[in-house]
Protein backbone atom coordinates (compact mmCIF):
# COMPACT_ATOMS: atom_id res chain seq x y z
CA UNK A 1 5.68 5.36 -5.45
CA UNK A 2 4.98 8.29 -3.17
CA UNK A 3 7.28 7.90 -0.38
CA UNK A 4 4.08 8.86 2.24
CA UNK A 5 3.90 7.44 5.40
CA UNK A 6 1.00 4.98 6.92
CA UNK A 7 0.57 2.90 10.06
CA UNK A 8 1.85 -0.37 10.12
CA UNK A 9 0.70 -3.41 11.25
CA UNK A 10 4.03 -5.22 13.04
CA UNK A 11 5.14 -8.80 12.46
CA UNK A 12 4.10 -11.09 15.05
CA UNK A 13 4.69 -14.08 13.19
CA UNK A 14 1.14 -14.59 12.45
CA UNK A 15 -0.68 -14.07 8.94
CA UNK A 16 -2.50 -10.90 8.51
CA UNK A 17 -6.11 -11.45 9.04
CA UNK A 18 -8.29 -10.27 6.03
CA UNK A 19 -11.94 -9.51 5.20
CA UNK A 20 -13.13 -9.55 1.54
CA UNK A 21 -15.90 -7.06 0.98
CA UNK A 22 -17.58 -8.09 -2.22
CA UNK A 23 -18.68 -11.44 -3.08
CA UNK A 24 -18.69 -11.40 -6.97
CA UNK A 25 -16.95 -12.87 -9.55
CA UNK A 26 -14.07 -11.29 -8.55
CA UNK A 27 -13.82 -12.84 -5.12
CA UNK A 28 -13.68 -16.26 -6.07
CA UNK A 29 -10.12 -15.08 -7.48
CA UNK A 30 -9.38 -13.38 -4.21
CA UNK A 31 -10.27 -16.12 -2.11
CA UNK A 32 -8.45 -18.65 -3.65
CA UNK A 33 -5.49 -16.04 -3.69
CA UNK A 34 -5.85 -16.02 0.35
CA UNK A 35 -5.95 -19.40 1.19
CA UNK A 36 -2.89 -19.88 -1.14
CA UNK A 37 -0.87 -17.30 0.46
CA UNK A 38 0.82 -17.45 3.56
CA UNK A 39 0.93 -14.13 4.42
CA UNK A 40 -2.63 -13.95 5.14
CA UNK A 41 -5.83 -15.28 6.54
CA UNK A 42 -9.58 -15.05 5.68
CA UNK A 43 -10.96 -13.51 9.00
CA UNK A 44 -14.47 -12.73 7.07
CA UNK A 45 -16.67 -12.08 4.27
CA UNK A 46 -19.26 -9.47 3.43
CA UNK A 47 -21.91 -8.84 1.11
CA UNK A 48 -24.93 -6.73 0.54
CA UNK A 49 -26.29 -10.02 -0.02
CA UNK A 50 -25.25 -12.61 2.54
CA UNK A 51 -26.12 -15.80 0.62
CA UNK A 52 -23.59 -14.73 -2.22
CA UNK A 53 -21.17 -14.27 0.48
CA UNK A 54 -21.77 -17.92 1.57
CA UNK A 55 -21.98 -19.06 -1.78
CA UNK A 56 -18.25 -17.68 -2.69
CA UNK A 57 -16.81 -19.55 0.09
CA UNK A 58 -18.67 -22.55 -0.40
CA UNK A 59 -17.33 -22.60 -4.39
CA UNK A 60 -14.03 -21.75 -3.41
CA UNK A 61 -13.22 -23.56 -0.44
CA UNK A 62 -12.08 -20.96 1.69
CA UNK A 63 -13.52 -22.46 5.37
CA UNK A 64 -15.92 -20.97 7.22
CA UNK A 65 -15.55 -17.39 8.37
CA UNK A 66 -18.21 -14.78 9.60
CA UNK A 67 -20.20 -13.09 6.85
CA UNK A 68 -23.01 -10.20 7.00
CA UNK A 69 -23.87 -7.68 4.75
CA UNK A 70 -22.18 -4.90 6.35
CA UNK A 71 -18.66 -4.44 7.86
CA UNK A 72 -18.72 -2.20 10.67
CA UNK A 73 -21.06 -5.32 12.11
CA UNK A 74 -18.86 -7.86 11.35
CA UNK A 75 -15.75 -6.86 13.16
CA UNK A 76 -16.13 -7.52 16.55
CA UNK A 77 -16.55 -11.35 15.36
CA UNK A 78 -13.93 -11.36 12.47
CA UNK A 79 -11.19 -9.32 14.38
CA UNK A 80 -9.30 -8.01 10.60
CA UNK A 81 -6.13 -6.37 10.29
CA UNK A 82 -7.07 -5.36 6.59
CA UNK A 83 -10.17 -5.25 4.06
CA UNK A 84 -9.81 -5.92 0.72
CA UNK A 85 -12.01 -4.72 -1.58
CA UNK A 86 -13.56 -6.07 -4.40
CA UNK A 87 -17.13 -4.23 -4.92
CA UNK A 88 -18.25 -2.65 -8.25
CA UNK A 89 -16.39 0.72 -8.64
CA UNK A 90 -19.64 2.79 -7.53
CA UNK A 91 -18.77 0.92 -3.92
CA UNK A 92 -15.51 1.84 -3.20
CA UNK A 93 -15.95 5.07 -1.96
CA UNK A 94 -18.22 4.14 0.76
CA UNK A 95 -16.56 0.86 1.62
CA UNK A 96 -12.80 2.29 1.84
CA UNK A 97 -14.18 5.13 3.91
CA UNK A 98 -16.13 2.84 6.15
CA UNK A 99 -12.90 0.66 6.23
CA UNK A 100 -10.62 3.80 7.23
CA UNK A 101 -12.75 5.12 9.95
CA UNK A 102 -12.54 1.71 11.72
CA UNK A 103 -8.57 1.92 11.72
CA UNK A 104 -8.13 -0.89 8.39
CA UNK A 105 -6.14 -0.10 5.72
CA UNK A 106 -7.24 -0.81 2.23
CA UNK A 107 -6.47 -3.11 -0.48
CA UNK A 108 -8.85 -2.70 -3.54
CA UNK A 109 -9.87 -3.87 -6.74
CA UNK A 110 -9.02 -1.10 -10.00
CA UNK A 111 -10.31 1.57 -10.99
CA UNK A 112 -9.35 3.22 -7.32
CA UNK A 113 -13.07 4.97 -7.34
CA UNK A 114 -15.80 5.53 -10.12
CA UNK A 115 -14.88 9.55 -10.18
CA UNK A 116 -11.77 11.15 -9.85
CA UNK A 117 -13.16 13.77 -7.35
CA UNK A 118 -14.05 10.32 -5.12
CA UNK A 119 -10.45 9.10 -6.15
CA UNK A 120 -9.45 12.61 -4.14
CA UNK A 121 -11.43 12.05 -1.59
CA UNK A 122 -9.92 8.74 -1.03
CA UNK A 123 -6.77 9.92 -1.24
CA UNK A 124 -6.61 12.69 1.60
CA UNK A 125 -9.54 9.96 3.71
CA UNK A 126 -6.78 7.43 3.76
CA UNK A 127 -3.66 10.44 4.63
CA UNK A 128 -6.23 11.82 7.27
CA UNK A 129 -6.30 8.14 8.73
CA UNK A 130 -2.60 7.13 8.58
CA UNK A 131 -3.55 4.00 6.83
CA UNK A 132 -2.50 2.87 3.59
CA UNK A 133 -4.96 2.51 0.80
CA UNK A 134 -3.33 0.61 -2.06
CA UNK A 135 -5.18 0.13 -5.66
CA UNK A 136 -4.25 -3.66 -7.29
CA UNK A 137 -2.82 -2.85 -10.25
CA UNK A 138 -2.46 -6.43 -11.20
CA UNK A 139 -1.04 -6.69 -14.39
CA UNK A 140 1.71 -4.19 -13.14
CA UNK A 141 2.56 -7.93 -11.42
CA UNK A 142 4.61 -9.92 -14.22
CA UNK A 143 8.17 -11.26 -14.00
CA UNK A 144 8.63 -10.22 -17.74
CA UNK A 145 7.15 -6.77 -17.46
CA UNK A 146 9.95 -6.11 -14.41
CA UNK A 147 13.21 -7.39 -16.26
CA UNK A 148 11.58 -5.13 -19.22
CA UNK A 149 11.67 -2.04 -17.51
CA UNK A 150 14.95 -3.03 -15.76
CA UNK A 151 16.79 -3.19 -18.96
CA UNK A 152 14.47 -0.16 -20.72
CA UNK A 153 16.52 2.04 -17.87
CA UNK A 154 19.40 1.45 -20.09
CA UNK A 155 18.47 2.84 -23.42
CA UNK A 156 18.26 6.08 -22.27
CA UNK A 157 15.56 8.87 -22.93
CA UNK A 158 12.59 7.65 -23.68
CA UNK A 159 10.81 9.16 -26.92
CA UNK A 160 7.69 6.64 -27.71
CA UNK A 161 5.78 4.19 -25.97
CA UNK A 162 2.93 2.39 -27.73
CA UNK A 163 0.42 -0.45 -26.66
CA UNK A 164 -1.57 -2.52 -29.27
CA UNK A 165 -4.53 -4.09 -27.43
CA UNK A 166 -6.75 -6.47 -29.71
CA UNK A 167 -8.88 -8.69 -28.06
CA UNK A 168 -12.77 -9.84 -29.27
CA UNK A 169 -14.14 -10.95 -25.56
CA UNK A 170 -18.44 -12.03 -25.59
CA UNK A 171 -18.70 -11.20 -21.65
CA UNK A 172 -21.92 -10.23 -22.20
CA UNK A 173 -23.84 -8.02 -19.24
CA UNK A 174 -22.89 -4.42 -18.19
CA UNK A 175 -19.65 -4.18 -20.45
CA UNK A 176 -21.63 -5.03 -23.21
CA UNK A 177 -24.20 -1.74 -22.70
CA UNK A 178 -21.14 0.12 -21.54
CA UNK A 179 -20.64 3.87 -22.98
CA UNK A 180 -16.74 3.61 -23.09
CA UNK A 181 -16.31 -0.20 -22.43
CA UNK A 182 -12.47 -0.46 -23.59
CA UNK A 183 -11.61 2.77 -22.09
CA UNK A 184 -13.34 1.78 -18.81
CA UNK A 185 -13.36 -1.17 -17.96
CA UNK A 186 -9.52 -2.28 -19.63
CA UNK A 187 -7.32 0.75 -20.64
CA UNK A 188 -6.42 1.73 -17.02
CA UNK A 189 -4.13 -1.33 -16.68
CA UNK A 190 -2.29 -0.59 -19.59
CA UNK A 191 -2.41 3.22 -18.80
CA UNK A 192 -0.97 2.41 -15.21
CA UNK A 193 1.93 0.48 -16.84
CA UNK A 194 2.79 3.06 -19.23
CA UNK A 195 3.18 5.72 -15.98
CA UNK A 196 5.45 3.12 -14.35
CA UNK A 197 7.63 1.97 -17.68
CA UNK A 198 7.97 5.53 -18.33
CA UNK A 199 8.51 6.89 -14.82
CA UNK A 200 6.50 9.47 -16.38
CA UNK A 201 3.24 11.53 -15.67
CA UNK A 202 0.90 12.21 -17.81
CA UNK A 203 0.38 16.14 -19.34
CA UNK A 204 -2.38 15.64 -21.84
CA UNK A 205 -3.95 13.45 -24.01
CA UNK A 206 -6.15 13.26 -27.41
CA UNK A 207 -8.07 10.33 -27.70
CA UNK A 208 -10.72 9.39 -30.45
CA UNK A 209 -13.59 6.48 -29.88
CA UNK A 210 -15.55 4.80 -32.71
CA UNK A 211 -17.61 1.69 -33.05
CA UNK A 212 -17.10 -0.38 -35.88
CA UNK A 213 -19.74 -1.43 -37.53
CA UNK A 214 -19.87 -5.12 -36.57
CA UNK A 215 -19.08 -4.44 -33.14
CA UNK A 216 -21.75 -6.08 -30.70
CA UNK A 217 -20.86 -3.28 -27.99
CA UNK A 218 -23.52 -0.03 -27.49
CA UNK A 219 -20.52 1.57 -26.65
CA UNK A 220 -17.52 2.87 -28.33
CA UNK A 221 -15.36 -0.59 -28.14
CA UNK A 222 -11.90 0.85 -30.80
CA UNK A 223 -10.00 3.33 -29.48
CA UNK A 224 -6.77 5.52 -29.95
CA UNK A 225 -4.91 7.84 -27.35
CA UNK A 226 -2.12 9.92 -27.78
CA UNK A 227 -0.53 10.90 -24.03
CA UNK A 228 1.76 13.52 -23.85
CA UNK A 229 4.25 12.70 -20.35
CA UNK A 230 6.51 14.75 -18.30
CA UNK A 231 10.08 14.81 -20.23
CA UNK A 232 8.38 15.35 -23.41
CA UNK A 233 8.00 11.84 -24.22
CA UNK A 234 4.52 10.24 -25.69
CA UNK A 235 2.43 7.28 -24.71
CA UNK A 236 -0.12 5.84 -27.94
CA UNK A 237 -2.79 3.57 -27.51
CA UNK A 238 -4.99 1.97 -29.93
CA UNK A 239 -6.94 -0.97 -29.35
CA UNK A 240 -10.52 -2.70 -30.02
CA UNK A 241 -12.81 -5.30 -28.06
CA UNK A 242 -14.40 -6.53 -31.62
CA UNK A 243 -11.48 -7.35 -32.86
CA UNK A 244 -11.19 -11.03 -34.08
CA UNK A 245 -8.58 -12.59 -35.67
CA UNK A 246 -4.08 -12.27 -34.68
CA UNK A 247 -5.45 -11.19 -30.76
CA UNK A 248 -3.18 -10.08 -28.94
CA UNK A 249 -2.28 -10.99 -25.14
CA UNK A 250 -4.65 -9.58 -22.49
CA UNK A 251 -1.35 -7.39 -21.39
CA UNK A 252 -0.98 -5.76 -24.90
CA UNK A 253 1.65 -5.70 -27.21
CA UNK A 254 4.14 -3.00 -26.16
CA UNK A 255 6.86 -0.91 -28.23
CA UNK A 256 9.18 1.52 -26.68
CA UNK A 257 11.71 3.04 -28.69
CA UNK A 258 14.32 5.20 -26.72
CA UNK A 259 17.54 6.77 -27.50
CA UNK A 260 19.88 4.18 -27.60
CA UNK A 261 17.18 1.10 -29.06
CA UNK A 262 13.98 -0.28 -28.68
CA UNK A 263 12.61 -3.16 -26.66
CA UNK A 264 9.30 -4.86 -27.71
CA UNK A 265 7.16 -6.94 -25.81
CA UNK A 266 3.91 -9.44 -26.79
CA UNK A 267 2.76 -9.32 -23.06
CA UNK A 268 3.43 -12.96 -22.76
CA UNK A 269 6.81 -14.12 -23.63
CA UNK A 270 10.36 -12.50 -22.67
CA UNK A 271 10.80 -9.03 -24.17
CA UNK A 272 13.02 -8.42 -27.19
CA UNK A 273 15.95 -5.53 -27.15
CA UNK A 274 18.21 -4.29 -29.55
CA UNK A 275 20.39 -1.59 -28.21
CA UNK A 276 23.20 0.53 -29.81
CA UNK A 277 26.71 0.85 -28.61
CA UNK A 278 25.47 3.84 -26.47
CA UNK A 279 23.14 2.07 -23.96
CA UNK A 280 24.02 0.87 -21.12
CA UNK A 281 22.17 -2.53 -21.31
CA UNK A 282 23.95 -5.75 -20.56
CA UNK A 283 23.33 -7.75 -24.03
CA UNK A 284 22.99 -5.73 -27.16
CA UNK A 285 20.24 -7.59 -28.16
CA UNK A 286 18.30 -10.73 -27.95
CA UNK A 287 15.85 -11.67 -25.47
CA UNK A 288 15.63 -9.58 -21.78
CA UNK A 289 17.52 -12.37 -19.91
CA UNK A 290 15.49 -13.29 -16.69
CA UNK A 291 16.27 -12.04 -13.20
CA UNK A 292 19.77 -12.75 -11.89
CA UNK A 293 18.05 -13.31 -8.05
CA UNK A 294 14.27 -15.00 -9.27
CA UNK A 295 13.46 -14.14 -5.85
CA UNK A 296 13.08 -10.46 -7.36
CA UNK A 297 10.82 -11.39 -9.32
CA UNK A 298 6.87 -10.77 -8.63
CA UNK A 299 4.19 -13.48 -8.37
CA UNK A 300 2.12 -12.75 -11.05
CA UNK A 301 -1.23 -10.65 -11.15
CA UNK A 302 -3.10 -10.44 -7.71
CA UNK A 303 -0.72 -12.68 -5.82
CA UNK A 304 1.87 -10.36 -6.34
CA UNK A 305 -0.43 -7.31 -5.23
CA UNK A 306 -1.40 -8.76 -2.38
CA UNK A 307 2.32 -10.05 -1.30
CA UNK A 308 3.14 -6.21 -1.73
CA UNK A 309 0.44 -4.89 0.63
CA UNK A 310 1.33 -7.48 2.85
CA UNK A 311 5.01 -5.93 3.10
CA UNK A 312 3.83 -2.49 2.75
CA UNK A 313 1.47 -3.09 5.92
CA UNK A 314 5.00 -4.77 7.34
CA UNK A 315 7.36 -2.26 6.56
CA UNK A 316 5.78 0.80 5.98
CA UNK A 317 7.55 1.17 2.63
CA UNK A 318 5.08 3.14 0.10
CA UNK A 319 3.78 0.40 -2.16
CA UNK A 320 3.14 0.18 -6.39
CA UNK A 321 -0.49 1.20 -6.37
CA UNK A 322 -0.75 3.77 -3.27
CA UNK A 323 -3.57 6.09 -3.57
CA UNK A 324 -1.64 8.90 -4.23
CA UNK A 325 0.26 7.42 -6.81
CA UNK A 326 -2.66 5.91 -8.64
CA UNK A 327 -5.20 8.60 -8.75
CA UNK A 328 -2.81 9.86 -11.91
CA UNK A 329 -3.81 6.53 -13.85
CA UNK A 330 -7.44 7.02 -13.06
CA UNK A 331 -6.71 10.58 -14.30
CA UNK A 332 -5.69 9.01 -17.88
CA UNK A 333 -8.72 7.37 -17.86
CA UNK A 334 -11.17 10.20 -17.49
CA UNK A 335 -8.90 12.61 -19.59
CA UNK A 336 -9.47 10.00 -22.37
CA UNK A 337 -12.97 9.73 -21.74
CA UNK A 338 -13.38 13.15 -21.64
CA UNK A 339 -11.44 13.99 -24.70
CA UNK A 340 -13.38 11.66 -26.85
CA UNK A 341 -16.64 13.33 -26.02
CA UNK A 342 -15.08 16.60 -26.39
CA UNK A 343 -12.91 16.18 -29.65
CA UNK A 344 -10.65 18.62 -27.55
CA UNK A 345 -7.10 17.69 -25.69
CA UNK A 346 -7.56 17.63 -22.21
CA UNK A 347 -4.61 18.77 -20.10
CA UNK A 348 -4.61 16.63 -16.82
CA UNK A 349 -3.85 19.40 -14.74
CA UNK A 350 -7.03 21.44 -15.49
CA UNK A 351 -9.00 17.54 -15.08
CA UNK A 352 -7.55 17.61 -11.49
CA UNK A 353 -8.09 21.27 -10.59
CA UNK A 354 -11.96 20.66 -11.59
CA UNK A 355 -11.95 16.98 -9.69
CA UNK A 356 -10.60 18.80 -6.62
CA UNK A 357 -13.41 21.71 -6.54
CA UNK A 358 -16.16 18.78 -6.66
CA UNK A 359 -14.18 16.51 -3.89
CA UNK A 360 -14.14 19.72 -1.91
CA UNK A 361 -17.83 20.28 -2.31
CA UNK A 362 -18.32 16.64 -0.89
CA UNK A 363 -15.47 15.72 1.74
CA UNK A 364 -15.80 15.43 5.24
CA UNK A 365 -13.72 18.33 7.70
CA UNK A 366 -10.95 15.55 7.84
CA UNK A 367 -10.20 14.76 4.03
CA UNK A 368 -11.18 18.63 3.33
CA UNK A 369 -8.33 19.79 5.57
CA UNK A 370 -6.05 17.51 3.62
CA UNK A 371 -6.89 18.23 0.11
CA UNK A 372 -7.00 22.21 1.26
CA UNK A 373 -3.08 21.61 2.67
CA UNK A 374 -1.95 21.14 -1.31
CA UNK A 375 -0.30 23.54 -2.82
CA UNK A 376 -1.31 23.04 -6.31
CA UNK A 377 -4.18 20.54 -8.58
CA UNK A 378 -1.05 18.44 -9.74
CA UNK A 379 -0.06 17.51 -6.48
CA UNK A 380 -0.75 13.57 -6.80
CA UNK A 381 1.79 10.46 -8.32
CA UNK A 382 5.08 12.83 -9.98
CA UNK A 383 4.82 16.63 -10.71
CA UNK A 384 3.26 16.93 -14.02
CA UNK A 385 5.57 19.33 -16.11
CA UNK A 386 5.14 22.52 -18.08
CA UNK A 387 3.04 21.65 -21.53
């Protein structure tokens, strides 16, 4: 979390009123999410296409609200406090900036924007603003995952983190012609986790993409990445979509072995510890015993994002998933992608400096006085360290 300051919306006892831009697949989820949270209200939906718009209420339930296929239209009728933001990743850039310049913070769907010079741009559009622009990281959002890295703070220095992600999905459609599908469309959530279990940044990475030979992807669907993070510790992941047979959970199968024990994780059921007589942990192994308060615990997946932009909009504490913050997990991404078309490690900091030149080329005065105020290309989420 960043610690910067945004505009608040205060508490007047009533639910935030929301507008869902996007009426995809990925609505439906959202709208059912709305109606069963009482921190919030539909005020509106919108859509290029106004009959899908009608169509995702209609399936879901969610009442009837104003629609159109545009926003700045629609908010003189649906009166929002906040947009969320569920277009394809080519959208978001126009839609959170459209969103901004009304005065609406943002809560959107991963990856924060299809380039990381528009993730920069975002970034100083939403600081310009004084609105917050948070990025769901939804599988950040698991009770398990939190009493994991509660009790990891125990075993002391980190050395090795490692994710095994094995999954053989048919979606069918764009992932499916995809150049990078796994890296893409999946690895940021486990990247993302790996900055927060760590409390790390990422310095570099070497990644290598293949295709095995039954795989029914155009794209390079089996990967393996090797991060290096600030402290000297190291991040590996290796997964495959055409991987049938002993899957693994959607959330991975996670390893971290630190200085005092290791904890493992099958991204379903209660981590495992076993600690030696120098950590700090409670139990020296066994399961990660839940919560003591389970009110500390997270709802899971997008409920839990959108309870924490609720009470970021409250309290104007920074959220998990603030722009800032999560421009360095889109950075894995594209350092990955860019070292497996390279064959070359890709230090993040020279990733960023080039990002910044292009979101420079592009930005408005506004986000170009911001991104010109920064002292140095490693300037977003923690200070990346020396290689």
């Amino acid at each position: 979390m960043t610690g910067r300051s945004f505009g608040t919306v205060p508490d007047d006892g009533a639910p935030l009123r929301v507008v869902v831009v996007g009426a995809g697949g990925m609505a439906r989820l959202w709208l059912r999410t709305i109606a069963a949270s009482p921190d919030v209200t539909l005020a509106g939906v919108v859509d290029i296409e106004p009959a899908a718009a009608v169509r995702a209420l209609a399936e879901t339930g969610a009442g009837d609200v104003p629609t159109g296929p545009g926003l700045t239209a629609l908010v003189p009728a649906a009166r929002p406090d906040a947009v969320i933001d569920v277009t394809v990743p080519e959208a978001h850039l126009p839609v959170t900036l459209e969103a901004l310049r009304l005065g609406l913070p943002v809560l959107g769907e991963k990856p924060l924007a299809a380039t990381l010079a528009e993730a920069l741009r975002l970034a100083a559009a939403a600081e310009a603003a004084d609105r917050l622009f948070m990025v769901s990281q939804s599988r950040r959002y698991h009770p398990h995952l939190f009493a994991l890295r509660d009790l990891a703070a125990g075993l002391g220095r980190p050395g090795i983190l490692t994710t095994e992600f094995f999954k053989a999905p048919r979606f069918g459609g764009f992932r499916d012609a995809m150049e990078h599908p796994l890296l893409l469309d999946m690895a940021i959530h486990p990247f993302d986790t790996a900055r927060w279990l760590l409390d790390a940044e990422p310095v570099s990475v070497h990644c290598e993409e293949y295709n095995p030979p039954w795989s029914w992807y155009a794209g390079a669907a089996a990967t393996t990445a090797v991060f290096e993070m600030t402290g000297g510790s190291r991040y590996v992941f290796t997964g495959s979509w055409c991987s049938p047979g002993l899957t693994t959970s959607w959330n991975g199968a996670w390893r971290l072995s630190a200085e005092h024990g290791s904890l493992r994780w099958d991204g379903e059921n209660p981590a495992t510890v076993e600690a030696t007589a120098g950590a700090e942990a409670a139990a020296a192994a066994g399961p990660v015993p839940p919560p003591a308060d389970p009110g500390a615990a997270p709802a899971k997946g997008v409920a839990g994002a959108l309870a924490e932009f609720v009470r970021a909009l409250r309290t104007g504490e920074a959220p998990m998933g603030e722009v800032h913050d999560n421009v360095m997990s889109l950075a894995m991404v594209t350092a990955a992608v860019e070292s497996a078309e390279t064959g070359l490690r890709v230090r993040i900091d020279d990733l960023l400096g080039t990002a910044l030149a292009e979101a420079l080329a592009s930005a408005d005065p506004a986000e170009r006085r911001v991104l010109r105020s920064r002292p140095a290309p490693g300037r977003f989420g923690r200070a990346a360290g020396p290689d």
